[in-house]
Protein backbone atom coordinates (compact mmCIF):
# COMPACT_ATOMS: atom_id res chain seq x y z
CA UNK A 1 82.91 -38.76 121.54
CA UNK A 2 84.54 -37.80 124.83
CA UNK A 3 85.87 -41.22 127.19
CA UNK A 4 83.29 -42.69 129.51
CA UNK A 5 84.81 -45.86 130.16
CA UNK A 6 87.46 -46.66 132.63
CA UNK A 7 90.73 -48.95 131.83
CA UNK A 8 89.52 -52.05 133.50
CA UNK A 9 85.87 -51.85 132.79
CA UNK A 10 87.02 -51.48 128.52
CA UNK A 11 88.73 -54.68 129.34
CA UNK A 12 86.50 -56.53 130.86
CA UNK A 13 83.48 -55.38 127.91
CA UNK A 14 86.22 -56.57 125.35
CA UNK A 15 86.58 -59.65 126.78
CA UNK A 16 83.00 -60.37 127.39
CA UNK A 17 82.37 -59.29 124.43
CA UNK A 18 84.45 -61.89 122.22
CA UNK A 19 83.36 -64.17 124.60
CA UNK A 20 79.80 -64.08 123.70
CA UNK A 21 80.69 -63.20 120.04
CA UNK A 22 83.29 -66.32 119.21
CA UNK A 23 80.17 -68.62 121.28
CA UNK A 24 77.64 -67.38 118.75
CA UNK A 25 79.97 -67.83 115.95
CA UNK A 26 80.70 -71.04 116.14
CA UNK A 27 77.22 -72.03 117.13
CA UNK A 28 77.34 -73.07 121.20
CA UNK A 29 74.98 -70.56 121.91
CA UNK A 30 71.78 -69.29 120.68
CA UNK A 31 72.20 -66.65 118.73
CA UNK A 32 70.86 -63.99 121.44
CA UNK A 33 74.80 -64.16 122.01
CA UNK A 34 75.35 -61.91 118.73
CA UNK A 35 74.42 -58.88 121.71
CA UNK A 36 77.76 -59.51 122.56
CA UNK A 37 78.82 -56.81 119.79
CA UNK A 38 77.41 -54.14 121.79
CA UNK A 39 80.04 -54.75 124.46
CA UNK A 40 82.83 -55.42 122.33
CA UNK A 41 82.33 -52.07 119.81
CA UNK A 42 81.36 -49.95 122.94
CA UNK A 43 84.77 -51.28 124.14
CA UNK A 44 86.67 -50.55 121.66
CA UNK A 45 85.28 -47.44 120.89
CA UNK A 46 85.79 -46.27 124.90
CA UNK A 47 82.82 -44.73 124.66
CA UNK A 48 79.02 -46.08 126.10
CA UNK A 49 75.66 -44.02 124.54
CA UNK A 50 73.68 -45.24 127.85
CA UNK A 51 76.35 -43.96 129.95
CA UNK A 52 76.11 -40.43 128.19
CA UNK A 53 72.75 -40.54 128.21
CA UNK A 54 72.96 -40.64 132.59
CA UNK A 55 75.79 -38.79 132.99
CA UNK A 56 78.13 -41.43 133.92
CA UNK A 57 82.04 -40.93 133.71
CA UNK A 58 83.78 -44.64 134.63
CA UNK A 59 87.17 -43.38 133.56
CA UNK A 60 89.70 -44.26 136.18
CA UNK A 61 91.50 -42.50 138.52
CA UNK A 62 95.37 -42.24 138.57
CA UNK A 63 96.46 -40.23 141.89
CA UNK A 64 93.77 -38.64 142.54
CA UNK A 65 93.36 -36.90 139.29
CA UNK A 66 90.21 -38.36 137.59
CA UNK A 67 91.40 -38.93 133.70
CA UNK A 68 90.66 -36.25 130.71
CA UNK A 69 91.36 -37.17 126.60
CA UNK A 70 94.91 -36.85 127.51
CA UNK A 71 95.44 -39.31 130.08
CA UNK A 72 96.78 -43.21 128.64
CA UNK A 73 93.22 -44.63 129.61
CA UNK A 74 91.57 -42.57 127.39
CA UNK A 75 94.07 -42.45 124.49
């Protein structure tokens, strides 16, 4: 799996993504809020399925050089 999601856009699923998860956990929230796994592993993993499925790269961009498997966003 190839990196699809940019540096700030893995941090903000992450945090969304506990967000939602630690809400259904303890109970403040429907449980609906379990979706917020999706976010959180797709996070994590730095990779999206829907974005591969539309050919969409979010990686960032560090001096005009768009970033590959080798750059630190995509480590």
């Amino acid at each position: 799996m190839k990196c699809n999601i940019g540096c700030s856009e893995r941090g903000l699923r992450i945090a969304v993504g506990a967000v939602l998860v630690t809400l259904a956990y303890t109970q403040q929230v429907g449980a609906w809020a379990w979706i917020g796994l999706v976010p959180l592993a797709t996070g994590f993993l730095k990779f999206c399925p829907a974005y591969a499925l539309i050919k969409r790269n979010g990686c960032c961009c560090n001096k005009n050089r768009c970033c590959d498997s080798n750059d630190s966003c995509c480590k």
